[in-house]
PDB file of N, CA and C in Angstrom:
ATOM      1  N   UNK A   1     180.122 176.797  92.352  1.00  0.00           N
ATOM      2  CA  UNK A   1     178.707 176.698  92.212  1.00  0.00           C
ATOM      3  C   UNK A   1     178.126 178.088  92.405  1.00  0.00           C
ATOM      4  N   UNK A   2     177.097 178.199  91.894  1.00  0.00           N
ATOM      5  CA  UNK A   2     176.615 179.171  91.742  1.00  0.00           C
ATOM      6  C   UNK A   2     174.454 179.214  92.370  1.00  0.00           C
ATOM      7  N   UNK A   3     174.331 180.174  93.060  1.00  0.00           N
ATOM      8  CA  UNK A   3     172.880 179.953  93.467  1.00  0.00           C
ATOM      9  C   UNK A   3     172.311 180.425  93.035  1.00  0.00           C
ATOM     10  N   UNK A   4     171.304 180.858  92.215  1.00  0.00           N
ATOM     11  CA  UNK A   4     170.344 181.980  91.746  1.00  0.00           C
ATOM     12  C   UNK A   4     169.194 181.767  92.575  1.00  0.00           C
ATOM     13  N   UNK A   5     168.461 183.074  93.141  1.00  0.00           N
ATOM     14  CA  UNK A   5     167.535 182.898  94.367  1.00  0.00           C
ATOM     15  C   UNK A   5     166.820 184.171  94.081  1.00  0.00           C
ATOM     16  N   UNK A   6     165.580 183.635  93.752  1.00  0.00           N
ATOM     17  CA  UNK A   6     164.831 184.796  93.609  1.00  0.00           C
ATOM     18  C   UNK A   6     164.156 185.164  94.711  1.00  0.00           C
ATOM     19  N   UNK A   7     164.171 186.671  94.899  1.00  0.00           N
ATOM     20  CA  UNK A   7     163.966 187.503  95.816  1.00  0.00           C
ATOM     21  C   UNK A   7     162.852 188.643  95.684  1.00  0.00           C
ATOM     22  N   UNK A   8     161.950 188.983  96.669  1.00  0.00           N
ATOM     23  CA  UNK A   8     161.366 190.267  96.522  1.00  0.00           C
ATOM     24  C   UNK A   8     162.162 191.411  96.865  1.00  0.00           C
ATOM     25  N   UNK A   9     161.466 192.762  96.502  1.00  0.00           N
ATOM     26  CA  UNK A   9     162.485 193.823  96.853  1.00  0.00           C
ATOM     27  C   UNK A   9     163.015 194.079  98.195  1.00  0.00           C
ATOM     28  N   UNK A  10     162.091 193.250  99.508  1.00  0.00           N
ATOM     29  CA  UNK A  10     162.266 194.207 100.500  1.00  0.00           C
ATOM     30  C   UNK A  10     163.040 192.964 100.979  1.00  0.00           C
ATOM     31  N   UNK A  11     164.135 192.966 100.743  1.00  0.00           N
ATOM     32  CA  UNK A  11     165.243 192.173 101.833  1.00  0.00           C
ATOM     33  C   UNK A  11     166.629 192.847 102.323  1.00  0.00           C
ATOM     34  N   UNK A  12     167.313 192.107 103.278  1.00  0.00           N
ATOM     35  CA  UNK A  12     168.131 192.813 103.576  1.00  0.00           C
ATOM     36  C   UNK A  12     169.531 192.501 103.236  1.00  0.00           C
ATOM     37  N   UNK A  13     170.525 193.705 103.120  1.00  0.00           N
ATOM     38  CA  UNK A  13     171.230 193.725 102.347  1.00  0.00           C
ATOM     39  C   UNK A  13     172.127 192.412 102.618  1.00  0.00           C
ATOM     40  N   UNK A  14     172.406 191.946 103.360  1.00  0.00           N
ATOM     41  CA  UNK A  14     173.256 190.902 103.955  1.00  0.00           C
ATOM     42  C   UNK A  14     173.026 189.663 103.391  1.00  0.00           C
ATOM     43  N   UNK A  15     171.306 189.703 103.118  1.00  0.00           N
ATOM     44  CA  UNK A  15     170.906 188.301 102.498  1.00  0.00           C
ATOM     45  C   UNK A  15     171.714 187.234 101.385  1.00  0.00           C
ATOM     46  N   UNK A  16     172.561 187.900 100.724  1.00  0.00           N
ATOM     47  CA  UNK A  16     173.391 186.690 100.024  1.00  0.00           C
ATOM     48  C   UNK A  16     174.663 186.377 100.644  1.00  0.00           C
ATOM     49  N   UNK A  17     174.930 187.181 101.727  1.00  0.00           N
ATOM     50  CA  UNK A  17     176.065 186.379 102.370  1.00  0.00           C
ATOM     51  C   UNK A  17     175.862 185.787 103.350  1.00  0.00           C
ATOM     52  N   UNK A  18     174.522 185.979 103.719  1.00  0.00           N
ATOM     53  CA  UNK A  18     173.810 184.810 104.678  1.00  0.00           C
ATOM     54  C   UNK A  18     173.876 183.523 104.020  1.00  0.00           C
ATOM     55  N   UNK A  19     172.968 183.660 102.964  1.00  0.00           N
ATOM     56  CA  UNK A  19     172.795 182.338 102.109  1.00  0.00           C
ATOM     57  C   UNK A  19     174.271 181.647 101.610  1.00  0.00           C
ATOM     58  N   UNK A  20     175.284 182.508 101.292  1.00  0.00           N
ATOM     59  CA  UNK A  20     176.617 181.737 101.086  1.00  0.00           C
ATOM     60  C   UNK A  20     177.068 180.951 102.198  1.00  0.00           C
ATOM     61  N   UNK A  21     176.736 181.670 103.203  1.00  0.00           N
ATOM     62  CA  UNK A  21     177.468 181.139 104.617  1.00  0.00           C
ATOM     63  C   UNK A  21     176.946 179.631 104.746  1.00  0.00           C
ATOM     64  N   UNK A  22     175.669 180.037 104.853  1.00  0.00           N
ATOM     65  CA  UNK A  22     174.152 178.765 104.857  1.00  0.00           C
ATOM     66  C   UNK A  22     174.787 177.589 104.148  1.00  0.00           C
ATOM     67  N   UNK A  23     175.048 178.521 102.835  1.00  0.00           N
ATOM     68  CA  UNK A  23     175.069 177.089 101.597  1.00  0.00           C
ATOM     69  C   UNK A  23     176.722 176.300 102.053  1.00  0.00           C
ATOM     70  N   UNK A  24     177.515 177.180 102.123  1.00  0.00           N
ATOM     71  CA  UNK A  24     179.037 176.143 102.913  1.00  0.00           C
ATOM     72  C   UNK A  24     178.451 175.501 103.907  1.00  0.00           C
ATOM     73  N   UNK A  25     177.550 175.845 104.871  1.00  0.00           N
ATOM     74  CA  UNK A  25     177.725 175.132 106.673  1.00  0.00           C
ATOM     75  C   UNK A  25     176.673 173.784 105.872  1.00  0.00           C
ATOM     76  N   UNK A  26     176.016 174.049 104.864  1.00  0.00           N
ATOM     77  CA  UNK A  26     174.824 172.736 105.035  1.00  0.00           C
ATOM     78  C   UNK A  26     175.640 171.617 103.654  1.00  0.00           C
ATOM     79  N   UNK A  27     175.864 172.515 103.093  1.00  0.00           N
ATOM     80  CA  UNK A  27     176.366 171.764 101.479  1.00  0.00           C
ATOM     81  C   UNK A  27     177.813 171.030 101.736  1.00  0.00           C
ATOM     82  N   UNK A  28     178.907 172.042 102.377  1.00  0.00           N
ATOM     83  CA  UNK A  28     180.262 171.929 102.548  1.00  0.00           C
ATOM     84  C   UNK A  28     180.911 172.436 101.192  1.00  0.00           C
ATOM     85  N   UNK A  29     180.413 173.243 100.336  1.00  0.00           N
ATOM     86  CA  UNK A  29     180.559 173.832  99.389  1.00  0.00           C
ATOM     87  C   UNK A  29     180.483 175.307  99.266  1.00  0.00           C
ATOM     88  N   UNK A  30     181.815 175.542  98.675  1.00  0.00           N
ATOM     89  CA  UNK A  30     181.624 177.230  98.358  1.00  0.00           C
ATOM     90  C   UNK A  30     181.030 177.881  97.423  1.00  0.00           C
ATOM     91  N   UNK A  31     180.299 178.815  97.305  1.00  0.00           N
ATOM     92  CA  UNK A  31     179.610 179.238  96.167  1.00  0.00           C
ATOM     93  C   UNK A  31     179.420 181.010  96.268  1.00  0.00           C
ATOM     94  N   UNK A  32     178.955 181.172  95.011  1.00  0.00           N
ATOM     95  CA  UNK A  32     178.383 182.392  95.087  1.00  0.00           C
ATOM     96  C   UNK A  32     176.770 182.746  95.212  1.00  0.00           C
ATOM     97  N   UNK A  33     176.183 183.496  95.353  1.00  0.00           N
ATOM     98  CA  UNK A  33     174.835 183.398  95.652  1.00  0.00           C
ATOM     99  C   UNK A  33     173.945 184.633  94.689  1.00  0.00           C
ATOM    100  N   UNK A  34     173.207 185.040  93.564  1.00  0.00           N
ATOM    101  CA  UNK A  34     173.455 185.894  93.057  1.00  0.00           C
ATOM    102  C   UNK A  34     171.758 185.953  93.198  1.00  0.00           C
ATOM    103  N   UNK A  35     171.564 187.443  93.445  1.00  0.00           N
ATOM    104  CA  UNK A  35     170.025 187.099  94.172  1.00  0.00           C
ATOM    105  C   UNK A  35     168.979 188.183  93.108  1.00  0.00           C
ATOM    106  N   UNK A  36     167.995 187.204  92.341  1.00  0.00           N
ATOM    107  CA  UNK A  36     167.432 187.634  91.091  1.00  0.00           C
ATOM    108  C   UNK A  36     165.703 188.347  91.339  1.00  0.00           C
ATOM    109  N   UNK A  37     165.197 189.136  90.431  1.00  0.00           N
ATOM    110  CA  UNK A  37     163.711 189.464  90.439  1.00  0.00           C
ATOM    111  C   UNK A  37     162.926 188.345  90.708  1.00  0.00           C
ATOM    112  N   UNK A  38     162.270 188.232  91.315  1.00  0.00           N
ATOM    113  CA  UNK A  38     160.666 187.370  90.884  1.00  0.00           C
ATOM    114  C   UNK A  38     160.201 187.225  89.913  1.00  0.00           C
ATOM    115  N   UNK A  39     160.072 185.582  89.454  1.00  0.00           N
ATOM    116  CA  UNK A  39     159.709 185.344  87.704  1.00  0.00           C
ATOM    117  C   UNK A  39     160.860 185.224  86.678  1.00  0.00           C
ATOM    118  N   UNK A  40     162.502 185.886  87.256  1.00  0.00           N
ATOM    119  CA  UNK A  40     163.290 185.770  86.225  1.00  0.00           C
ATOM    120  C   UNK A  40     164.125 184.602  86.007  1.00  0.00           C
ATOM    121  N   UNK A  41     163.666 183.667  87.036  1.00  0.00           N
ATOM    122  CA  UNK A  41     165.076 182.505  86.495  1.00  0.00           C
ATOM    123  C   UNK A  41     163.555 181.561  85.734  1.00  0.00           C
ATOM    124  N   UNK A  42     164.339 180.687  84.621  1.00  0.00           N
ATOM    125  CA  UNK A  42     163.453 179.924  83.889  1.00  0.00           C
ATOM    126  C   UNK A  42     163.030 178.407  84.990  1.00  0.00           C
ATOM    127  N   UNK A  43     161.856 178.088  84.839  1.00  0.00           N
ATOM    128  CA  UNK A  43     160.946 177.328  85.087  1.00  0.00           C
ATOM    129  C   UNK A  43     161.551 176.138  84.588  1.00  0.00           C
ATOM    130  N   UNK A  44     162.941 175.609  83.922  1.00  0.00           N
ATOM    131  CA  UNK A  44     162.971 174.086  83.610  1.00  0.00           C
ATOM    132  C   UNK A  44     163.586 173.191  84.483  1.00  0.00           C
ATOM    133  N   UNK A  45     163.627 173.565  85.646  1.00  0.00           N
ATOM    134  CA  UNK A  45     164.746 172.444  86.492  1.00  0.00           C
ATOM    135  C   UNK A  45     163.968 172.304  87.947  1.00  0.00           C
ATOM    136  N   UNK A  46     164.399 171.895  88.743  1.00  0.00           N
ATOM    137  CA  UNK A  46     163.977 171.777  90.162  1.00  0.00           C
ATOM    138  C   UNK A  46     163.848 173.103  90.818  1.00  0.00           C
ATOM    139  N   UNK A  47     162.503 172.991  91.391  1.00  0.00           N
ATOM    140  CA  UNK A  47     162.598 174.235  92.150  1.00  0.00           C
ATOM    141  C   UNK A  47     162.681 173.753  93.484  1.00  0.00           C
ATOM    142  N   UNK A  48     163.469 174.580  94.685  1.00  0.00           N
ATOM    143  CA  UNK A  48     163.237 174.594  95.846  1.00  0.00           C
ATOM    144  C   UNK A  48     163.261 175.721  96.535  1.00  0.00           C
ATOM    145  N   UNK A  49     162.079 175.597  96.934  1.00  0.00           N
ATOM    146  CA  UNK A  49     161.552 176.736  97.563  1.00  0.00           C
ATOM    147  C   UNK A  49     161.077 176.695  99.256  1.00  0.00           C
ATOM    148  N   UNK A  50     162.352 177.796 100.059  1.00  0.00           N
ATOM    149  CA  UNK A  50     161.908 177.959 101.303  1.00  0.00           C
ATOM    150  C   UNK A  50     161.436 179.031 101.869  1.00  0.00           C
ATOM    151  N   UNK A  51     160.037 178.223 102.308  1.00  0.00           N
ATOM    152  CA  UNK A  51     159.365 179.083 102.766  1.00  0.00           C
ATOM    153  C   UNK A  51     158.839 178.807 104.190  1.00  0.00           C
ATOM    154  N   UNK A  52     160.145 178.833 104.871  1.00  0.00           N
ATOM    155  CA  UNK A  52     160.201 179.503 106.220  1.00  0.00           C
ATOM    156  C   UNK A  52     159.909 180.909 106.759  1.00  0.00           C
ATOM    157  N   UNK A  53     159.280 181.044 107.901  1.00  0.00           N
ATOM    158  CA  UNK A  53     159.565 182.092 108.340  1.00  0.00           C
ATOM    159  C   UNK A  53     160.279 182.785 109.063  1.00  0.00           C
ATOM    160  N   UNK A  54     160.993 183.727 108.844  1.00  0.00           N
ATOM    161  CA  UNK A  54     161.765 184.734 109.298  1.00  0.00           C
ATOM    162  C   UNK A  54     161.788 185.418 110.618  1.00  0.00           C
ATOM    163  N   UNK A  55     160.923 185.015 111.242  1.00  0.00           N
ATOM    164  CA  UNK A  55     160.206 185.721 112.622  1.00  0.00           C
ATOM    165  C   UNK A  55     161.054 184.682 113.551  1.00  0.00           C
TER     166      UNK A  55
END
């Protein structure tokens, strides 16, 4: 499986092997996590969007 996760510029570098880690401990699935511009993945499927904060 594969994640596409759109991102702003200012994150840190670790962030997709956070999210891989994330996505095995919650899913039980391995994946890759491939982390895209804002606006670039297409609009036809489910979005989920977390918007937690980081603090």
């Amino acid at each position: 499986m594969t994640l596409h996760a759109e991102v702003g510029d200012q994150h840190d570098s670790s962030l997709a092997a956070n999210l891989a880690a994330s996505l095995r401990e919650v899913c039980k699935l391995r994946g890759e996590v491939v982390l895209c511009a804002p606006g670039s993945l297409p609009a036809d499927g489910k979005v989920i969007a977390d918007e937690r904060s980081l603090a």
